[in-house]
Protein backbone atom coordinates (compact mmCIF):
# COMPACT_ATOMS: atom_id res chain seq x y z
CA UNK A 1 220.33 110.96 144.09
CA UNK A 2 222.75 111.34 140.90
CA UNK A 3 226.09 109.57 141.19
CA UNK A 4 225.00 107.78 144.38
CA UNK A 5 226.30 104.24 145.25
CA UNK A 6 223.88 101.88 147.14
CA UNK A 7 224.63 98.13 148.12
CA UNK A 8 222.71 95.73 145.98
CA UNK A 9 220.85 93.10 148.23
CA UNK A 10 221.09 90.28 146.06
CA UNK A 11 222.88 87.12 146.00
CA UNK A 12 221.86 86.45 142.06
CA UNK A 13 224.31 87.49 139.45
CA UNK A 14 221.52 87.25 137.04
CA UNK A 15 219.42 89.48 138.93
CA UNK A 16 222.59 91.86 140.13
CA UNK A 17 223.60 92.94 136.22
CA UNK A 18 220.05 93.53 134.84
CA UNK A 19 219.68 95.83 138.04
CA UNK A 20 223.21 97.66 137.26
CA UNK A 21 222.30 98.02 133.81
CA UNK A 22 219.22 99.41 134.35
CA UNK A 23 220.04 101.76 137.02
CA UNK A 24 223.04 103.42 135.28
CA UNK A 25 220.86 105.69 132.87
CA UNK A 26 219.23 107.02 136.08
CA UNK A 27 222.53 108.22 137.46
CA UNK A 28 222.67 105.46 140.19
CA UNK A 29 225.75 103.05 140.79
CA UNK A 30 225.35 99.97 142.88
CA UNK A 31 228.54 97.75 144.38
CA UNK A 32 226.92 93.89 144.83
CA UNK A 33 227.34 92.10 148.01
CA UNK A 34 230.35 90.03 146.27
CA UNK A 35 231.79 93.21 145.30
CA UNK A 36 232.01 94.08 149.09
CA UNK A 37 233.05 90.63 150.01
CA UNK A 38 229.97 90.27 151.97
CA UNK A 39 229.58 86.34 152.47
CA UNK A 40 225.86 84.65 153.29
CA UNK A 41 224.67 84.20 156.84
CA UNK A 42 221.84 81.95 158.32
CA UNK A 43 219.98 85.19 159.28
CA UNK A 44 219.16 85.61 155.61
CA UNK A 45 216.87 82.46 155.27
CA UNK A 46 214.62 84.38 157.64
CA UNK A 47 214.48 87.55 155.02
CA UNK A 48 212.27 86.71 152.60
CA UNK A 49 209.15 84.76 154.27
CA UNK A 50 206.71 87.04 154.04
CA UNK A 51 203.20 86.91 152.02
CA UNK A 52 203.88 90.13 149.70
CA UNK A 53 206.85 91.30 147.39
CA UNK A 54 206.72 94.35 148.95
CA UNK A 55 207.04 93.12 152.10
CA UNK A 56 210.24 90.92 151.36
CA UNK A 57 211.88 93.45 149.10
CA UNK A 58 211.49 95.78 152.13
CA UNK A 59 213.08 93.10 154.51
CA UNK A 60 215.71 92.34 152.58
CA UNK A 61 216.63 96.33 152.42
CA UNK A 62 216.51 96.84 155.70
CA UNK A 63 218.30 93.44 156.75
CA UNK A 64 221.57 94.93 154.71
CA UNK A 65 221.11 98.26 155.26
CA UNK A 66 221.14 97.77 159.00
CA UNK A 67 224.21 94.67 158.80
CA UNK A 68 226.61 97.43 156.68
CA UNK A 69 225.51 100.46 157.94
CA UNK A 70 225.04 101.73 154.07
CA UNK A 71 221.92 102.18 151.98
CA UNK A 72 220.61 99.61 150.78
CA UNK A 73 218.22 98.65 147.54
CA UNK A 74 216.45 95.46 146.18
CA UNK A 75 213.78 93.82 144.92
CA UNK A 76 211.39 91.05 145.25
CA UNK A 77 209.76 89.97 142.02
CA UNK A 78 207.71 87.14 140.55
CA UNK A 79 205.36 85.73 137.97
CA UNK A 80 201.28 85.58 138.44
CA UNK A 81 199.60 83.38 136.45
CA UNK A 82 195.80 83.83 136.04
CA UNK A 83 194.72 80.35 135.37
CA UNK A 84 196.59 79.29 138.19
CA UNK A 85 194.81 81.89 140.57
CA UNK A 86 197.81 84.11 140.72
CA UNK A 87 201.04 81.84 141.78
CA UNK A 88 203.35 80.96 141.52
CA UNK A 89 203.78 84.90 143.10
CA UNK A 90 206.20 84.75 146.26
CA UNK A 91 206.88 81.65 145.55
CA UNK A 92 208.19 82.69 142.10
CA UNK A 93 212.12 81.43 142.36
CA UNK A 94 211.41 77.94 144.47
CA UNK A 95 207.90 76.95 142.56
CA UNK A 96 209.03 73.74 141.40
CA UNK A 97 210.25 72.91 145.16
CA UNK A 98 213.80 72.00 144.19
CA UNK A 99 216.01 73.07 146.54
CA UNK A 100 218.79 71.00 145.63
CA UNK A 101 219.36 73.37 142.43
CA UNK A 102 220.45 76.71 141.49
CA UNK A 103 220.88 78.74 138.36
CA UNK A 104 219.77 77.58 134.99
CA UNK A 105 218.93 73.88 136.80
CA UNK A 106 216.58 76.01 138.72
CA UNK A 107 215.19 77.75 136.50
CA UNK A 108 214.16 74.54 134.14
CA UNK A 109 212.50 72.79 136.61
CA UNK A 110 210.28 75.87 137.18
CA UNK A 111 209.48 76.77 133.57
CA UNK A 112 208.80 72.52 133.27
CA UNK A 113 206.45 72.28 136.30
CA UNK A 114 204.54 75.76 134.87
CA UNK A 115 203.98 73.92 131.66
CA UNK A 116 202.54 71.12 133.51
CA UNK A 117 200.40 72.60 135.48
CA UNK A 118 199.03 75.13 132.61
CA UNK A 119 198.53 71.50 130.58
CA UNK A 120 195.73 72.51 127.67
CA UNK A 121 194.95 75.69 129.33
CA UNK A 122 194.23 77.97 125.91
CA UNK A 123 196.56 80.97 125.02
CA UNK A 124 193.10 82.89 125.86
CA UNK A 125 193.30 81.59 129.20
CA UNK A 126 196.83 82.03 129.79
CA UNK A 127 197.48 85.74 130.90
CA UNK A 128 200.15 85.99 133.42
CA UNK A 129 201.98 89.51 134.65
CA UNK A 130 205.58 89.53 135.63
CA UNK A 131 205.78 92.37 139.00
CA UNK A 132 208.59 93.23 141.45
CA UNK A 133 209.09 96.17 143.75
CA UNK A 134 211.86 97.79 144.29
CA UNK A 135 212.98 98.63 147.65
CA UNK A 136 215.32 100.91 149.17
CA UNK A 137 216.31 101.11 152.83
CA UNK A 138 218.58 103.79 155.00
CA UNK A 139 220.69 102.21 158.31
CA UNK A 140 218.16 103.73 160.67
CA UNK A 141 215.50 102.02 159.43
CA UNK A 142 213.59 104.29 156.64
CA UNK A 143 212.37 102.41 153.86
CA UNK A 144 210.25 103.53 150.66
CA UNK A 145 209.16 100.70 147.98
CA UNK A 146 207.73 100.91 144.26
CA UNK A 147 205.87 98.65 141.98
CA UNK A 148 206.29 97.75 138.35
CA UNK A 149 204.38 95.49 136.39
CA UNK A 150 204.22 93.79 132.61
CA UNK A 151 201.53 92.14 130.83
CA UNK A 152 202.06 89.27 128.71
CA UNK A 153 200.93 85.22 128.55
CA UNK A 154 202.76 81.74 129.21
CA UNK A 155 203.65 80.02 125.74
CA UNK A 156 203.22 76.63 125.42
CA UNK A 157 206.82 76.05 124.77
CA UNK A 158 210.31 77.46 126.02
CA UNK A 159 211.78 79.63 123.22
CA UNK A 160 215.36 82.08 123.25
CA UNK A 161 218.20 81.75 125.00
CA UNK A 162 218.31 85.10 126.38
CA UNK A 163 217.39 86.33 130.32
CA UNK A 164 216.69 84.16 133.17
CA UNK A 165 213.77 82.67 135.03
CA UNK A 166 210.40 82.30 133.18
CA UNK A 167 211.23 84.58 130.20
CA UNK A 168 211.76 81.71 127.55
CA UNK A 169 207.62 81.10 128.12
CA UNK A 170 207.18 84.56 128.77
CA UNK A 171 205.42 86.02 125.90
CA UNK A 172 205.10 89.91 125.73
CA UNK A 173 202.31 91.40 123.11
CA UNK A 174 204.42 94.31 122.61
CA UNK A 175 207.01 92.70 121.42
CA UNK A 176 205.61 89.73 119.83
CA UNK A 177 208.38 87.99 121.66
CA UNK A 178 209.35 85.95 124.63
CA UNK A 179 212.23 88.15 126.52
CA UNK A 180 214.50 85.55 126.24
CA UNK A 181 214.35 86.36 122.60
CA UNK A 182 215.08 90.29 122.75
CA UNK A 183 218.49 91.56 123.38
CA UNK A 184 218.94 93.03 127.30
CA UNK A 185 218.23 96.73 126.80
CA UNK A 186 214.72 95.96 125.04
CA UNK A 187 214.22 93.86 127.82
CA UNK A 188 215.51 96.41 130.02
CA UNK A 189 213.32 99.07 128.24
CA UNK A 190 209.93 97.97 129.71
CA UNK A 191 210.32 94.84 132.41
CA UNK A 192 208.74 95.16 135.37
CA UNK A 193 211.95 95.23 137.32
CA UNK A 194 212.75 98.22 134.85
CA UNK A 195 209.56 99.82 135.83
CA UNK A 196 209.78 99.28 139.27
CA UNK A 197 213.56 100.81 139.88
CA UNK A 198 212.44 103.90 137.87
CA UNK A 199 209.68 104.59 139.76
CA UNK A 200 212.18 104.26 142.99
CA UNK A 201 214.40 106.92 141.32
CA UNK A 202 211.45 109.37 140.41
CA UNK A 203 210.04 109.06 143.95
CA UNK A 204 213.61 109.40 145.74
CA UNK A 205 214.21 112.43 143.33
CA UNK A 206 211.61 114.47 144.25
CA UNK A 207 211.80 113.28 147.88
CA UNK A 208 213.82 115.36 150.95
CA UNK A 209 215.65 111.89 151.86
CA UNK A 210 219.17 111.47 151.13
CA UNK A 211 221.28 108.09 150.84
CA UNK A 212 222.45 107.70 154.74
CA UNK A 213 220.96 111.21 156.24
């Protein structure tokens, strides 16, 4: 798989440079779907409905994979939060139910309606995992996924300026840090989207498939 370009399903440039950037190391080059000119059509709001990441990272593989006729990888991730029984999960990027926002506007209204719904919950009681799986899909319809996971708890208070979604309450023991607080590559280091891509790359190395054979 070294020195191999795939298309990167994803419409998020937040999402689109962490991938790149964690990718590179494992010889693997992506091109994003604005770096093919590759504008949004109504057939993607029916990508990503499903009741699993794996299931929507896997959709949303095999929807571009099949539209340009080129490999295709990406990822469905999210945040589970024990106390609340495990969401928000697929439901991750729209949790607070705004759909009249994007970007950072987004992403506030999310980390606000977590806090409120955690309320007094105690840091005991406030485990949550980040997880995403990374999927990669061929134009005749192959498809392989892979799961990565972190560990960490919901803080009781935004803090950093650094990443995107949940990681300003995202608290990682390891660390002793939220990952908005640690510079990209020691968030890149151990994420879950981290984990997941490299466990794509092992599997596809030691795997007969090539990129569109």
């Amino acid at each position: 798989m070294a020195d191999t370009t795939l298309v990167l399903a994803t419409r998020s440039a937040h999402k689109a440079r962490e991938i790149a950037r964690i990718v590179a190391p494992l010889g693997l080059a992506v091109e994003t779907l604005a770096d093919l000119g590759v504008g949004p059509s109504p057939a993607e709001d029916g990508i990503e409905v499903h009741d699993t990441f794996r299931d929507n990272a896997v959709a949303k593989a095999r929807y571009f994979a099949s539209r340009l006729g080129r490999t295709a990888v990406a990822d469905d991730s999210g945040l589970r939060v024990d106390a609340l029984g495990g969401e928000p999960g697929v439901h991750t990027k729209r949790f607070s139910g705004r759909s009249d926002l994007e970007g950072q506007a987004l992403d506030d209204a999310n980390n606000a309606l977590l806090l409120d719904e955690l309320g007094d919950v105690p840091e005991e009681r406030r485990g949550a995992r980040y997880v995403c799986v990374a999927a990669i899909a061929w134009p005749d319809g192959r498809a392989f996924a892979a799961v990565g996971t972190v560990s960490g708890r919901i803080g009781t208070a935004p803090r950093g300026t650094g990443g995107f979604g949940y990681d300003p309450l995202f608290h990682v023991p390891e660390l002793d840090a939220r990952f908005a607080e640690v510079p990209p590559d020691v968030k890149n280091a151990m994420s879950h989207r981290s984990r997941a891509f490299r466990a794509l790359a092992a599997a596809l190395e030691s795997s007969p498939w090539t990129p569109d054979g």
